[in-house]
N, C-alpha and C. Protein backbone atom coordinates (compact mmCIF):
# COMPACT_ATOMS: atom_id res chain seq x y z
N UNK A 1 83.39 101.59 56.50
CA UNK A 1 83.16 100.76 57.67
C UNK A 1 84.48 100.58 58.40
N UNK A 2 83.85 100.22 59.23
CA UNK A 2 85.41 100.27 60.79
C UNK A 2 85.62 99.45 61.14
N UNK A 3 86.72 98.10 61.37
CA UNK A 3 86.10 96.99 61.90
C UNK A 3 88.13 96.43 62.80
N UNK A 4 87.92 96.16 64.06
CA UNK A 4 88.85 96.04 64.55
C UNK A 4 89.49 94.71 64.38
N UNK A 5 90.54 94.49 63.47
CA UNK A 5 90.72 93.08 62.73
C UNK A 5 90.78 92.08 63.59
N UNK A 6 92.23 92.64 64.65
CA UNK A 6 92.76 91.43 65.40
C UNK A 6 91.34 90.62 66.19
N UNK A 7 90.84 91.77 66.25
CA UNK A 7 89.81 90.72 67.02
C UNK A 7 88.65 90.01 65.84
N UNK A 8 88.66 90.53 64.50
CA UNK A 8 87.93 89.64 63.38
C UNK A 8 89.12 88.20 62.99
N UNK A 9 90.44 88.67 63.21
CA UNK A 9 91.20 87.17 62.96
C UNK A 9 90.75 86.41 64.02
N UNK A 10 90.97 86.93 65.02
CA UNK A 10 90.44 85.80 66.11
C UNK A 10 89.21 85.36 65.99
N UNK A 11 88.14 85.98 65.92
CA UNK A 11 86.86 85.19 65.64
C UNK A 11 86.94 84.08 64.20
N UNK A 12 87.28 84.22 63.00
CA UNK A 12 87.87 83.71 62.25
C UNK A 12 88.60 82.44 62.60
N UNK A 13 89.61 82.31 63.76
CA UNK A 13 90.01 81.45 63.87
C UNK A 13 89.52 80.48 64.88
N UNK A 14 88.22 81.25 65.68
CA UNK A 14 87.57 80.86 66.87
C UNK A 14 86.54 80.17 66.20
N UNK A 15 85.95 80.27 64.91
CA UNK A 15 84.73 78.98 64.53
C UNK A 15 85.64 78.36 63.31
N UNK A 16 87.00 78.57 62.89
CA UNK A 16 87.56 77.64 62.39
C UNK A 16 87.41 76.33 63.12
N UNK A 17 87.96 76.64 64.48
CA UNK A 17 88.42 75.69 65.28
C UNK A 17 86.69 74.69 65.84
N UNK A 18 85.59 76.03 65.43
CA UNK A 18 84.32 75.17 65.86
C UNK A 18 84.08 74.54 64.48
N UNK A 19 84.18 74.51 63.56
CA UNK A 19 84.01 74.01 62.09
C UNK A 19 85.02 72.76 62.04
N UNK A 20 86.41 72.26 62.94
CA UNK A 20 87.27 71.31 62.72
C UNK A 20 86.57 70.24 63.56
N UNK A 21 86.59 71.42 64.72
CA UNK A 21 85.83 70.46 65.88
C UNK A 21 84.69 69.46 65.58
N UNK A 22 83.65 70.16 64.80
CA UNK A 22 82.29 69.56 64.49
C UNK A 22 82.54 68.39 63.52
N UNK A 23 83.55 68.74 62.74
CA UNK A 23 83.74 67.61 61.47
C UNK A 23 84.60 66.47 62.63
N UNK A 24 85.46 67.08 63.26
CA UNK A 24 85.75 65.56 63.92
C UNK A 24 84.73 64.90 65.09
N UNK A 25 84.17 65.59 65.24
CA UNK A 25 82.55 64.66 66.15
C UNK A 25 81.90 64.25 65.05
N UNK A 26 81.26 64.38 63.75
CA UNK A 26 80.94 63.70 63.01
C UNK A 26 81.53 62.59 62.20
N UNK A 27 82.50 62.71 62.68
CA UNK A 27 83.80 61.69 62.02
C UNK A 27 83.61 60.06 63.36
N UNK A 28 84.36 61.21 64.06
CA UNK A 28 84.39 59.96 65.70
C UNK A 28 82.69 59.53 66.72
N UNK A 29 82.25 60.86 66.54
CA UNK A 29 81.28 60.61 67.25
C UNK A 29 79.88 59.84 66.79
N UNK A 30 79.85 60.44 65.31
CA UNK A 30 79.03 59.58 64.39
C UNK A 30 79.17 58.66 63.19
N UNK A 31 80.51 58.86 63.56
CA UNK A 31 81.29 57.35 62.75
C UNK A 31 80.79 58.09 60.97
N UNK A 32 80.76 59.45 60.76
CA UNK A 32 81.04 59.70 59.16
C UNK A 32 82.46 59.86 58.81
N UNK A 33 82.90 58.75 57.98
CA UNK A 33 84.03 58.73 57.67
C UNK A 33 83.72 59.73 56.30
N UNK A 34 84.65 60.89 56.45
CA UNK A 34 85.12 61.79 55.10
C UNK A 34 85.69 61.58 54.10
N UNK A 35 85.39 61.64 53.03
CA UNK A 35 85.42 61.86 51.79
C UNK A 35 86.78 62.29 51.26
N UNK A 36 87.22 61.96 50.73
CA UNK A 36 88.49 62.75 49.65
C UNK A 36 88.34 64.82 49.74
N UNK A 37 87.12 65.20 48.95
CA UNK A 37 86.74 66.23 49.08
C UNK A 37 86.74 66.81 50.17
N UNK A 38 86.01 66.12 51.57
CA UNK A 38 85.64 66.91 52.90
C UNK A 38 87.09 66.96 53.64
N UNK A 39 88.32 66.39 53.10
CA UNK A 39 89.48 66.12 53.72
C UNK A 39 89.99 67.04 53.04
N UNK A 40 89.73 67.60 51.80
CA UNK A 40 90.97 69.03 51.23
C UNK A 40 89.70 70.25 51.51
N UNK A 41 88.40 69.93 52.37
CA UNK A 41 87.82 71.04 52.48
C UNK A 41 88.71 71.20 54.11
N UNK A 42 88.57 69.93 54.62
CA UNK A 42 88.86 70.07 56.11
C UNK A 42 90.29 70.78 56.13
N UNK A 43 91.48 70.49 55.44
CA UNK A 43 93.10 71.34 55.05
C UNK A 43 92.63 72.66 54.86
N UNK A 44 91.84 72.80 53.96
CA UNK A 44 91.59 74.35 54.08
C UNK A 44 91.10 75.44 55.14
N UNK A 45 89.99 74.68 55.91
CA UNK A 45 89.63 75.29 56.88
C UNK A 45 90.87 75.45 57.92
N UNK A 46 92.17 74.64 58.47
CA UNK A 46 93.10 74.27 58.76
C UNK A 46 94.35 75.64 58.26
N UNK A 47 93.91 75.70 56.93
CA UNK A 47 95.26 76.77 56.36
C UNK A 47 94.79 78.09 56.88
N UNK A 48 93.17 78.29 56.90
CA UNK A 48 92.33 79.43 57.21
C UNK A 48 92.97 79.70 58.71
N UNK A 49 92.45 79.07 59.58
CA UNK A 49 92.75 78.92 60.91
C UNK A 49 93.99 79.32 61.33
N UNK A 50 95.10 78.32 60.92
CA UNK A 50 96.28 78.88 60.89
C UNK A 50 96.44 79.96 60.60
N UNK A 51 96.26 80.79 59.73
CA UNK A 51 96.66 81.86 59.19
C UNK A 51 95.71 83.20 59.90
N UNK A 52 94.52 82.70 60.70
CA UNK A 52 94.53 83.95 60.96
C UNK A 52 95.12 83.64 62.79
N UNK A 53 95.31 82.68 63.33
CA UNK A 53 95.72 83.11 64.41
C UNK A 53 97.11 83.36 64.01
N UNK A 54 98.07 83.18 63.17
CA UNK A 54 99.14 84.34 63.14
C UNK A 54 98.60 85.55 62.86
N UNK A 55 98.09 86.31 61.81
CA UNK A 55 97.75 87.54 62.17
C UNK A 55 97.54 87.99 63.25
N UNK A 56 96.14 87.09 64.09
CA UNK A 56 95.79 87.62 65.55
C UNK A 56 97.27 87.61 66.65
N UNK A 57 98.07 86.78 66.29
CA UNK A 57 99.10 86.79 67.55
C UNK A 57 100.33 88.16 66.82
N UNK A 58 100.56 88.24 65.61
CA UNK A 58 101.58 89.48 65.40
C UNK A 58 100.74 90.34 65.27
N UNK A 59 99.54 90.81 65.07
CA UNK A 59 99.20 91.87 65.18
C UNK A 59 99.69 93.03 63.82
N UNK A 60 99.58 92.66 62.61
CA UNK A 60 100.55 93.39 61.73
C UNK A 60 99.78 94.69 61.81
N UNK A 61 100.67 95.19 61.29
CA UNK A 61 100.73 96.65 60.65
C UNK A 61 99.27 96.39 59.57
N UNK A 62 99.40 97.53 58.39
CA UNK A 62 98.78 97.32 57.08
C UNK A 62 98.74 96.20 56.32
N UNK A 63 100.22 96.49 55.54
CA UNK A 63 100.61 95.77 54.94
C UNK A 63 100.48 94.28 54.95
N UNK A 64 100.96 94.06 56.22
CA UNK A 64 100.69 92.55 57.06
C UNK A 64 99.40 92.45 56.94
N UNK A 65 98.44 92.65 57.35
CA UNK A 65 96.80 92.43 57.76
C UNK A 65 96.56 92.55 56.26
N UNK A 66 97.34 93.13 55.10
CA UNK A 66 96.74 93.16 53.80
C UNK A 66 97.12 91.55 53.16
N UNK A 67 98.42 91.09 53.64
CA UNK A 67 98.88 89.80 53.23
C UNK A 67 98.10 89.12 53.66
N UNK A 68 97.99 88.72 55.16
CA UNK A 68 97.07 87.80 55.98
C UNK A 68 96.03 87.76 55.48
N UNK A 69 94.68 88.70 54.83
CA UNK A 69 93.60 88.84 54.38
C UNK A 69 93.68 88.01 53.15
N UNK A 70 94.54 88.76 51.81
CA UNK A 70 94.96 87.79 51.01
C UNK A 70 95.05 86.53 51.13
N UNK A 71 95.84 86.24 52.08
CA UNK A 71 95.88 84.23 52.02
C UNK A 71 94.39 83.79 52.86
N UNK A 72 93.94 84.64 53.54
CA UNK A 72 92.61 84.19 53.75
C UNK A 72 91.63 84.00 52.71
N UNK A 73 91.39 84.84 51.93
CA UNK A 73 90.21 84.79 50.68
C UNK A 73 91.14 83.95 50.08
N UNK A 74 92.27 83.86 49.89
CA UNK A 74 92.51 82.47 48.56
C UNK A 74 92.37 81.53 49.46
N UNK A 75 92.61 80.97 50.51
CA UNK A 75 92.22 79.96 50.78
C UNK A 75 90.79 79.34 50.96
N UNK A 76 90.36 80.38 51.23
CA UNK A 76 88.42 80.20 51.03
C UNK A 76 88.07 80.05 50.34
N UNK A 77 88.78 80.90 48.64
CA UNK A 77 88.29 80.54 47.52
C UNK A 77 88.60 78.91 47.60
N UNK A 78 89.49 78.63 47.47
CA UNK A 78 90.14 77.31 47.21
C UNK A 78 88.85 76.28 48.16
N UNK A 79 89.17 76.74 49.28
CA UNK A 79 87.96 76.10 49.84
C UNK A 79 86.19 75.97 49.58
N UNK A 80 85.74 76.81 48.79
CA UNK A 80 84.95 77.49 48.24
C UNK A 80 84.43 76.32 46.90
N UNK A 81 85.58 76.55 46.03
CA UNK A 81 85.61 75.55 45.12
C UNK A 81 85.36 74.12 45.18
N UNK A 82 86.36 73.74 46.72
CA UNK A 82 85.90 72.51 46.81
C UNK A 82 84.76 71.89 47.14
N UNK A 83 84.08 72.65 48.07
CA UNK A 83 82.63 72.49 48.67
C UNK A 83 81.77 72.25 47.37
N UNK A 84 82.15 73.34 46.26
CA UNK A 84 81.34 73.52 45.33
C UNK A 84 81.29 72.18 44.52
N UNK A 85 82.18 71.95 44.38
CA UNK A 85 82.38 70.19 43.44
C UNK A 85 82.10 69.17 44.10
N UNK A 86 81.85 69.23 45.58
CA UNK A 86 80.72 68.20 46.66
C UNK A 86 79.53 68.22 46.20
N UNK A 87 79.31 69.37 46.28
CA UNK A 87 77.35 69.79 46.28
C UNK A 87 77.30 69.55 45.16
N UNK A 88 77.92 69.81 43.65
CA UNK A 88 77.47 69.36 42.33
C UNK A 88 77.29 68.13 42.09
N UNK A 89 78.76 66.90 43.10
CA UNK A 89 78.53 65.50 42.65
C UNK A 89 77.25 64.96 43.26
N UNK A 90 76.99 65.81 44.74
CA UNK A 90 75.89 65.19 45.60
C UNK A 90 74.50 65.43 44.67
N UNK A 91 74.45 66.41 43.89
CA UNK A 91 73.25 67.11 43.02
C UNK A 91 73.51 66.30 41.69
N UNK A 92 74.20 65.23 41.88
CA UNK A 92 74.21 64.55 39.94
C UNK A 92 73.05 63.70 40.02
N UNK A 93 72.60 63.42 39.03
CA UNK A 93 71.66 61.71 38.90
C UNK A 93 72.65 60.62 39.65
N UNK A 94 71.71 59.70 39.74
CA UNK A 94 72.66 58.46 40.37
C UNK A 94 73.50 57.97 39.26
N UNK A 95 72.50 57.63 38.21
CA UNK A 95 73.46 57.51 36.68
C UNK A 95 74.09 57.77 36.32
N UNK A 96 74.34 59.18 36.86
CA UNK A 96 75.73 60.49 36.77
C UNK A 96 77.48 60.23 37.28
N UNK A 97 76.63 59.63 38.59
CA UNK A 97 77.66 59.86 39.26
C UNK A 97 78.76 58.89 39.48
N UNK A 98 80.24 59.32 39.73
CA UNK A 98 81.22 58.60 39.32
C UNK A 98 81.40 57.33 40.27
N UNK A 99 81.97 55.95 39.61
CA UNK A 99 82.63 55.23 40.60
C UNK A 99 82.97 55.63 42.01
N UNK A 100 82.68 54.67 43.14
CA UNK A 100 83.80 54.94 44.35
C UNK A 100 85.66 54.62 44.07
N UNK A 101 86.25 55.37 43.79
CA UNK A 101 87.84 55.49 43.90
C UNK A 101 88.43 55.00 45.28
N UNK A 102 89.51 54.98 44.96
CA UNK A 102 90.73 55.00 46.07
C UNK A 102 90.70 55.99 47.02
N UNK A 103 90.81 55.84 48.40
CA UNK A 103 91.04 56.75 49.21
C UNK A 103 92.27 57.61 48.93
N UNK A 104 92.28 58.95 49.81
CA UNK A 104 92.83 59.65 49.53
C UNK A 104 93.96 59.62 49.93
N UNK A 105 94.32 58.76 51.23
CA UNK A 105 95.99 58.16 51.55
C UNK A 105 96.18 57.21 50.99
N UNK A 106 95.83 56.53 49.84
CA UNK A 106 95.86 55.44 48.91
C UNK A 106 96.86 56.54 47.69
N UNK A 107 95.92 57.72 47.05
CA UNK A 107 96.29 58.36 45.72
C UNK A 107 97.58 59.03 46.63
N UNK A 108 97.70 59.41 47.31
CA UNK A 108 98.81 60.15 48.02
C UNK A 108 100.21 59.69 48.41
N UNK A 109 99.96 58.49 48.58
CA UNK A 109 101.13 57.16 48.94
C UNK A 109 101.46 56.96 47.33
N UNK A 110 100.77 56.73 46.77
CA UNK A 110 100.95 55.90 45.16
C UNK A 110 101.62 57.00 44.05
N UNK A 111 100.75 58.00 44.17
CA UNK A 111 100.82 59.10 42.92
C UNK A 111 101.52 60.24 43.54
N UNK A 112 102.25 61.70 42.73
CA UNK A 112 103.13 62.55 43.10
C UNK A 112 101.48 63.60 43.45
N UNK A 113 101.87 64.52 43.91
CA UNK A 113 101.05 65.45 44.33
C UNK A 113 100.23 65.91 43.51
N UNK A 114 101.41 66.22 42.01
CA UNK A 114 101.03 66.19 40.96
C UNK A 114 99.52 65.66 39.75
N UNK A 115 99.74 64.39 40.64
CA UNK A 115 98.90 63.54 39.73
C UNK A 115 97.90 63.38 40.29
N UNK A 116 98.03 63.12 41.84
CA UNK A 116 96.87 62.72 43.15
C UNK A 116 95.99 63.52 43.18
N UNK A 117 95.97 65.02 43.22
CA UNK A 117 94.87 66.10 43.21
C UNK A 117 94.20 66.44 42.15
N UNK A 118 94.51 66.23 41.05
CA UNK A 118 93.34 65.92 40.20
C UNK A 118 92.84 64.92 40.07
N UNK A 119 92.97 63.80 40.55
CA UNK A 119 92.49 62.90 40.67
C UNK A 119 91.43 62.78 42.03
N UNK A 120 91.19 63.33 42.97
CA UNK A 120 90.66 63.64 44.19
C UNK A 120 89.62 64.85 43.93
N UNK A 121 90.30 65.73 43.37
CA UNK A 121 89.03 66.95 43.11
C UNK A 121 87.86 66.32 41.66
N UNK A 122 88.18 65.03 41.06
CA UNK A 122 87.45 64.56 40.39
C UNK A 122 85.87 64.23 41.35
N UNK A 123 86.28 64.08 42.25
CA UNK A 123 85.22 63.16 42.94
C UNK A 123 84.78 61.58 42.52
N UNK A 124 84.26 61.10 43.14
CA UNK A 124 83.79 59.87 43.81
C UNK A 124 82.93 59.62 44.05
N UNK A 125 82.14 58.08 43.81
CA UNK A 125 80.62 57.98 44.54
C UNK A 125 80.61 58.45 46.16
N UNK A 126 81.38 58.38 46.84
CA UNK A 126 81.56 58.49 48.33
C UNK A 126 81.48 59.84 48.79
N UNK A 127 81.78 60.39 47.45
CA UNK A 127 81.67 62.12 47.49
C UNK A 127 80.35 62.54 46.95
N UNK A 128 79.67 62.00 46.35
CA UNK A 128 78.07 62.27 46.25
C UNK A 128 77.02 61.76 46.98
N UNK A 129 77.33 60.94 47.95
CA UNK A 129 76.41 60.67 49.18
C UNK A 129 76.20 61.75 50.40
N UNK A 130 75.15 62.00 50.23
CA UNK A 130 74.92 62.51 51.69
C UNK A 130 74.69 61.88 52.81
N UNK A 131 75.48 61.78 53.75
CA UNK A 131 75.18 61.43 54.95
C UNK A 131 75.00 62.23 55.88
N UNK A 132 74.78 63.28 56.06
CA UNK A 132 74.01 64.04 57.46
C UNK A 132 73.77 65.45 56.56
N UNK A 133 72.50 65.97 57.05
CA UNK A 133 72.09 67.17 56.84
C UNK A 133 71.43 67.80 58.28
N UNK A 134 71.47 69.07 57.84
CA UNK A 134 70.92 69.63 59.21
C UNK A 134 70.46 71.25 58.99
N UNK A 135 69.35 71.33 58.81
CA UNK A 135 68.05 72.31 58.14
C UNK A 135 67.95 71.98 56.65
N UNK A 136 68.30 70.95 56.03
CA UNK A 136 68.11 70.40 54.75
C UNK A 136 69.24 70.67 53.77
N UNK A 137 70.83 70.94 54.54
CA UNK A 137 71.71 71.62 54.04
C UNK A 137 72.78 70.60 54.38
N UNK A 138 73.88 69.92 53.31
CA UNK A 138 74.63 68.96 54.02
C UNK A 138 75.79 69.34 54.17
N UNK A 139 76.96 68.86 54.62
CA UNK A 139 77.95 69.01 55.00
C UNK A 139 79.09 70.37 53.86
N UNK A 140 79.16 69.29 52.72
CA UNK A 140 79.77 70.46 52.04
C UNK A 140 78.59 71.85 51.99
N UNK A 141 77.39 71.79 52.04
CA UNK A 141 76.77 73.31 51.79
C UNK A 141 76.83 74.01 52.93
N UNK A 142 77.26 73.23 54.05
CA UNK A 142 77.76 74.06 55.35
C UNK A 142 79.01 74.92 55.51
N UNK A 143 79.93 73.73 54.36
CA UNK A 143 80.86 74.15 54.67
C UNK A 143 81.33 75.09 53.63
N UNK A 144 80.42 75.42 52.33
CA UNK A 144 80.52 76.44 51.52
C UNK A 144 80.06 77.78 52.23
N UNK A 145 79.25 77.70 53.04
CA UNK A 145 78.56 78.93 53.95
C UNK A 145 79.60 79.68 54.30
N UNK A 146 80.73 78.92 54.98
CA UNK A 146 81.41 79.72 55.98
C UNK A 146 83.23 79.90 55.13
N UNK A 147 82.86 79.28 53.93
CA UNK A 147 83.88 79.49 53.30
C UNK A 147 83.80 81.13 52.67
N UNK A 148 82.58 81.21 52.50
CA UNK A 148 82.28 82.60 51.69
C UNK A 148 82.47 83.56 52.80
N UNK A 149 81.79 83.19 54.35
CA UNK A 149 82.23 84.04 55.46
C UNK A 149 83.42 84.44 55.47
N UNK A 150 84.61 83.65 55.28
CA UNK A 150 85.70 83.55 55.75
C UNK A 150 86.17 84.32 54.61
N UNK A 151 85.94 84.30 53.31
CA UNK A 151 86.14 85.02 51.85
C UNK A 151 85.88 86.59 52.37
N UNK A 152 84.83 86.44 53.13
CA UNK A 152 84.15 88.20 53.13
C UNK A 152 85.82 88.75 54.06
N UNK A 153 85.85 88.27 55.22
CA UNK A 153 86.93 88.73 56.09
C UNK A 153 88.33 88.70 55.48
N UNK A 154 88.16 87.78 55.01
CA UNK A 154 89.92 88.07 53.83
C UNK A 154 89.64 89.39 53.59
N UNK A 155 89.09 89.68 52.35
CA UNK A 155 88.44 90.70 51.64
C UNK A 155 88.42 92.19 52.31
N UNK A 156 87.54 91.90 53.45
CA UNK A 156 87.22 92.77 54.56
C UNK A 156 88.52 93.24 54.66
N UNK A 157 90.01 92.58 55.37
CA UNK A 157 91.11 92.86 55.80
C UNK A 157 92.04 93.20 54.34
N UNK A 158 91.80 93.09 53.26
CA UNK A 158 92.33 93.67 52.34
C UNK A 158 91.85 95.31 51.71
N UNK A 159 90.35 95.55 52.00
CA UNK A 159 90.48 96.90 51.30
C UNK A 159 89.72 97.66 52.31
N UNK A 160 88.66 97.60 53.69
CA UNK A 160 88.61 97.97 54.82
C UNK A 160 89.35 98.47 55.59
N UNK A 161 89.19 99.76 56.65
CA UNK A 161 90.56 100.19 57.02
C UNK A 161 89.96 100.31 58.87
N UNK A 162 90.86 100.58 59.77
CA UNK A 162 91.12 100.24 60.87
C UNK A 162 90.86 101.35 61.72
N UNK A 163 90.04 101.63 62.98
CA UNK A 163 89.56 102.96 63.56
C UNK A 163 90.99 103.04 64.03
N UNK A 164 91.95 104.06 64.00
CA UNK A 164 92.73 104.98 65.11
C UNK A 164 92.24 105.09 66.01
N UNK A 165 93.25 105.08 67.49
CA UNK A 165 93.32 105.28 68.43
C UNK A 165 92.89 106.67 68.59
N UNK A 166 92.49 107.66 69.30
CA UNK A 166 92.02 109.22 69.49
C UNK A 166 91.20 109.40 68.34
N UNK A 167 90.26 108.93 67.80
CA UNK A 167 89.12 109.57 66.22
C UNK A 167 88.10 108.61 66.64
């Protein structure tokens, strides 16, 4: 398959920016305040973004578009993961599921980086509530969707190769 990157980073970074956008209208516009979780999903989508509009603006070579791809799928994974430990706490029994904790500029101010992120990827009652769905799918399973998208195009730009100019 053939696929012309710079313009797959840019799309990449063109529904990043609709995926930040939407979480902050659901934030401001519908007053859902985010979660510990939806805040290191929201950084990730953020590292994604970033990273491919540098690719899209240098334009690398191979090599480059092989790096850029790379930090794309790990960051999706990473992102990937986190979604995934949303949808499991949101899928526990109520009985299951953990205390509401400290916010996440609470563990961040208090604890070293060290200590704060496992403590945050634990989850939270606040992290097993659903508050908005939309086709019966909630926020983190939205945002696992496009994490795996974004996984495929890493991927894509790591072992996929690029039509030449004259062929």
């Amino acid at each position: 398959m053939i696929i012309p990157f710079r313009a797959m980073f840019l799309a990449v970074l063109a529904c990043c920016v609709g995926v930040l956008g939407f979480g902050l209208y659901l934030q401001h516009g519908l007053h859902l305040e985010p979660c510990p979780l939806c805040i290191l999903q929201r950084m990730a989508f953020l590292a994604i973004g970033l990273t491919a509009l540098l690719a899209f603006l240098l334009n690398p070579g191979i090599v480059g578009r092989m790096f850029f791809g790379l930090l794309i799928a790990l960051f999706s994974a990473v992102g990937a993961a986190v979604a995934g430990r949303n949808i499991w706490l949101q899928h526990l029994p109520p009985d299951k599921v953990p205390e509401c904790g400290p916010g996440l500029d609470y563990l961040m101010d208090t604890f070293p980086l060290i200590k704060a992120l496992p403590m945050v990827l634990q989850g939270s009652g606040e992290c097993a509530k659903v508050a908005w769905t939309m086709l019966g799918l909630s926020i983190p399973a939205w945002a696992l969707g496009w994490f795996l998208v974004f996984l495929m195009a890493g991927v894509a730009a790591l072992f996929l190769r690029e039509r030449v100019k004259g062929r």
